[in-house]
N, C-alpha and C. Protein backbone atom coordinates (compact mmCIF):
# COMPACT_ATOMS: atom_id res chain seq x y z
N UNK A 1 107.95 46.69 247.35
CA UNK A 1 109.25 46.21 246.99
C UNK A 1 109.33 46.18 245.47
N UNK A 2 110.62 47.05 244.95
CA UNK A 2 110.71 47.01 243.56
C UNK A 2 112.03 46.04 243.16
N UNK A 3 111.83 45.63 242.00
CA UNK A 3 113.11 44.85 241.56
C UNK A 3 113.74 45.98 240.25
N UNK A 4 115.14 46.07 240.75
CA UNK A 4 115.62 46.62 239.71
C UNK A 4 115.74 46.17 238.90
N UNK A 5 116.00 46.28 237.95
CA UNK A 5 116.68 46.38 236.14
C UNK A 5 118.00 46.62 236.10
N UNK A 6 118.18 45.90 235.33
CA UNK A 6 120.09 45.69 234.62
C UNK A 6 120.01 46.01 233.45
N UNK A 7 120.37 46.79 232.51
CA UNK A 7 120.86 46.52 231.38
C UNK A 7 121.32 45.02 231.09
N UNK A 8 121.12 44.23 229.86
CA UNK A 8 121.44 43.22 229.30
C UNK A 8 123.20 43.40 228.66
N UNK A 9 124.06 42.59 229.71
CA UNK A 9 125.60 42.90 228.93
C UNK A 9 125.79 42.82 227.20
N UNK A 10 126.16 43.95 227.00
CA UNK A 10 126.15 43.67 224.99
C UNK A 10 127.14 43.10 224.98
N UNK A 11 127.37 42.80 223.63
CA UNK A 11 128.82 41.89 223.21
C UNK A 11 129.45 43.01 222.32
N UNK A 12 131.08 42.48 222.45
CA UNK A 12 131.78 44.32 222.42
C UNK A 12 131.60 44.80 220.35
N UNK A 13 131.86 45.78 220.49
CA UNK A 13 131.50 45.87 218.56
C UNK A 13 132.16 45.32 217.99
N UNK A 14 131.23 44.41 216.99
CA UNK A 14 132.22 43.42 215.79
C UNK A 14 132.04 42.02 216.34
N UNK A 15 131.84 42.00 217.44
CA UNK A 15 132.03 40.52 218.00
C UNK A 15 131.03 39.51 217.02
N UNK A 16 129.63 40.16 216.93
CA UNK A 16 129.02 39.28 216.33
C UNK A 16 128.30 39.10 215.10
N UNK A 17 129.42 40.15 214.45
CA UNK A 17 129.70 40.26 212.93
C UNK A 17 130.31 39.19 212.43
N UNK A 18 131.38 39.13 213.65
CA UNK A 18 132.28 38.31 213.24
C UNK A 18 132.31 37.08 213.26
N UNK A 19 131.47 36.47 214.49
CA UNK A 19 131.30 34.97 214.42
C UNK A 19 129.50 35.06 213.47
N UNK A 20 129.38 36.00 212.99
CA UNK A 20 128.27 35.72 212.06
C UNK A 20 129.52 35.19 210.56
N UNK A 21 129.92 35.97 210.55
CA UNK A 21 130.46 35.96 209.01
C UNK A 21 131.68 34.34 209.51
N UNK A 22 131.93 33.32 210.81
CA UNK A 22 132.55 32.51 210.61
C UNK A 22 131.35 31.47 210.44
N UNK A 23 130.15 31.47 211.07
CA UNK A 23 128.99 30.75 210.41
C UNK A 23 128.58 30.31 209.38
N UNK A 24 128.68 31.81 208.38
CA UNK A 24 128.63 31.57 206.99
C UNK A 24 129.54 31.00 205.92
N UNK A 25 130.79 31.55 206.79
CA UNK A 25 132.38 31.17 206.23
C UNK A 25 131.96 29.30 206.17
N UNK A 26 131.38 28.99 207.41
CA UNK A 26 131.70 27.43 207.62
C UNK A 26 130.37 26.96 206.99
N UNK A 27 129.40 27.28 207.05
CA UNK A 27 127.94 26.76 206.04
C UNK A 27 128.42 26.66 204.48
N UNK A 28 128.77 27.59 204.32
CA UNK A 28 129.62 28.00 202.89
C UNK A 28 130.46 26.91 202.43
N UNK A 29 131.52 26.23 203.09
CA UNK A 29 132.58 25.37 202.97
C UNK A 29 132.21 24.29 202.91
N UNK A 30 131.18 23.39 204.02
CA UNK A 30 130.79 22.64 204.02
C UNK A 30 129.56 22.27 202.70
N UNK A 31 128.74 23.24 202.95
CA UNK A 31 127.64 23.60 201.07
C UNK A 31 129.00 22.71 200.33
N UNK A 32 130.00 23.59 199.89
CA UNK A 32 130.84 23.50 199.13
C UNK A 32 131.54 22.01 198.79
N UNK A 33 131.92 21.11 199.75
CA UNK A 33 132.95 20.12 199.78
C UNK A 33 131.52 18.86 199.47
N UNK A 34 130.14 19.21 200.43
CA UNK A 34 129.13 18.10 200.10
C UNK A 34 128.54 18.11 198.43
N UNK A 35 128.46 19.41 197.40
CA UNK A 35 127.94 19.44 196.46
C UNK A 35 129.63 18.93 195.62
N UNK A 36 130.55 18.93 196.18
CA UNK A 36 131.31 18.04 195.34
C UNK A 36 132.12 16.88 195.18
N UNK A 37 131.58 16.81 196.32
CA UNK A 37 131.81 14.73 196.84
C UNK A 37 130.32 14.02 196.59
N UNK A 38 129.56 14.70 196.70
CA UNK A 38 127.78 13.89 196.92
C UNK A 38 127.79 12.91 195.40
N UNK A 39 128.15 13.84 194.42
CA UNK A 39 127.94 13.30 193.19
C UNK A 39 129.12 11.76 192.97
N UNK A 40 129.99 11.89 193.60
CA UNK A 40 130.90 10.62 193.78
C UNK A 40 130.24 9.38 194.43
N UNK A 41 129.61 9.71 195.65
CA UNK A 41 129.21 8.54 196.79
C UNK A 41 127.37 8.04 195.64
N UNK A 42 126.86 9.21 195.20
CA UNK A 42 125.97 8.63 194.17
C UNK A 42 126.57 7.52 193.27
N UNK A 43 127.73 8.07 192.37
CA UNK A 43 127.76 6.93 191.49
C UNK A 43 128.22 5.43 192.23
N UNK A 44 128.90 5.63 193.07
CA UNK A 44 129.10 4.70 193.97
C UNK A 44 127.93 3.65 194.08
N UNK A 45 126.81 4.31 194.81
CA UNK A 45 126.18 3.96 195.00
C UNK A 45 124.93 3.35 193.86
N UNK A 46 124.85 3.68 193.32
CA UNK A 46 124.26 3.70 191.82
C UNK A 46 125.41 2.36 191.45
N UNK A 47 126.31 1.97 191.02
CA UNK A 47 127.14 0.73 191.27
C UNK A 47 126.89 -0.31 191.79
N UNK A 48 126.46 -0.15 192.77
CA UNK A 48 126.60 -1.14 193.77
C UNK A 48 125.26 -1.55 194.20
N UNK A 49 124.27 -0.59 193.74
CA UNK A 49 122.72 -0.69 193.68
C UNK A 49 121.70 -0.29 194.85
N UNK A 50 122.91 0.56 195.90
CA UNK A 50 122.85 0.86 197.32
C UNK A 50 121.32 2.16 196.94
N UNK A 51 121.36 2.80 196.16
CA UNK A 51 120.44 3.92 195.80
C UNK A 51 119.15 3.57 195.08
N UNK A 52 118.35 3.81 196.09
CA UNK A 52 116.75 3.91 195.44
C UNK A 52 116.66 4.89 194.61
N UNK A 53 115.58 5.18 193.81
CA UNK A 53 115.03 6.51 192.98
C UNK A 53 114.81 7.64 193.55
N UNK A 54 113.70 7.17 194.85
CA UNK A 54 113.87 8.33 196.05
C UNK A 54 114.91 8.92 196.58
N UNK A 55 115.86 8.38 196.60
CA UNK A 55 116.86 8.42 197.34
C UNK A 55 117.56 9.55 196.51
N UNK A 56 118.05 9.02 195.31
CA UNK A 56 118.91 9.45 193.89
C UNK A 56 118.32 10.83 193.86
N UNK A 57 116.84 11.47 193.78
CA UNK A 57 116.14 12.33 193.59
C UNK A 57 116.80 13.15 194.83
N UNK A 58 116.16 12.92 195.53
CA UNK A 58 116.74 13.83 196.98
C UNK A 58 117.87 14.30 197.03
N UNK A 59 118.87 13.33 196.69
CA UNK A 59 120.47 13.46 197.00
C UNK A 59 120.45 14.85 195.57
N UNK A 60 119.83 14.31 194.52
CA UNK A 60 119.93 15.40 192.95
C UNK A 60 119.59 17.05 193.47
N UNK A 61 118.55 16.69 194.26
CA UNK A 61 118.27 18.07 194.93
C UNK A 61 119.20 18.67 196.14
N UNK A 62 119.28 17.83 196.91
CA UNK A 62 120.60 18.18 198.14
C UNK A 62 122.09 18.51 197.52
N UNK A 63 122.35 18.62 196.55
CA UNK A 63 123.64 18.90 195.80
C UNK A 63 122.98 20.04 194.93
N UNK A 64 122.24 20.08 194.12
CA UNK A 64 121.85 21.85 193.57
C UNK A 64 121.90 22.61 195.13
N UNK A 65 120.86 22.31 196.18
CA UNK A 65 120.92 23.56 197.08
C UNK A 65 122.80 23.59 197.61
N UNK A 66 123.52 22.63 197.80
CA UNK A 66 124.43 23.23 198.06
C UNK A 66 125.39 23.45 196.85
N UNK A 67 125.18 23.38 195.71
CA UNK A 67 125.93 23.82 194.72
C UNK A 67 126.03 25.40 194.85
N UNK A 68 124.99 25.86 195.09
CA UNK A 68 124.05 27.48 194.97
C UNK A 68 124.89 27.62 196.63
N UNK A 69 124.91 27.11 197.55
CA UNK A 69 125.14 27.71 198.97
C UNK A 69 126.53 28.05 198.90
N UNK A 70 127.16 26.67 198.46
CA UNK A 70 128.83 26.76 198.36
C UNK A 70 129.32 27.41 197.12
N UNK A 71 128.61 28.25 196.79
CA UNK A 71 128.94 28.99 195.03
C UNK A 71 130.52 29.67 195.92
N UNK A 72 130.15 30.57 196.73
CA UNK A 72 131.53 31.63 197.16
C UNK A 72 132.40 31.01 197.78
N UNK A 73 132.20 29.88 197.88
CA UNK A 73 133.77 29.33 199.09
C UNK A 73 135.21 29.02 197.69
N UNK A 74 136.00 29.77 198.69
CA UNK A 74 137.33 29.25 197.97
C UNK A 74 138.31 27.92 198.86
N UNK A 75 138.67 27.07 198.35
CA UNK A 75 139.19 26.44 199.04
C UNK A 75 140.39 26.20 199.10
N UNK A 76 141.30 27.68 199.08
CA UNK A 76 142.97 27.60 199.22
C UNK A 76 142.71 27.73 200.78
């Protein structure tokens, strides 16, 4: 007794170009809106005394990587 084989259904052309490039579209945007609010909720926080050093450091670094991620988003 043999078991056949199916071909694996493809997805039709472009399909997953396209929700590739809305992935990036949305990694991109989000990068974008956190590297320019983060620096607000810091001073905030830095205010109010809510932020450790550790903390301040991390957040300093989590806003360069998405400064660099969200470089291409436009936001019209």
């Amino acid at each position: 007794m043999s078991i056949a084989t199916r071909p694996l259904p493809s997805a039709p052309s472009g399909t997953l170009e396209r929700l590739a490039g809305y992935a990036v579209g949305g990694i991109r945007a989000v990068a974008f809106w956190t590297a320019t609010l983060l620096p607000f909720a810091l001073v905030v926080g830095l205010f109010i005394g809510a932020v450790e050093p550790r903390v301040f450091g991390g957040a300093l670094l989590l806003n360069a990587v998405c400064a660099v991620l969200g470089h291409g988003h436009s936001p019209s």
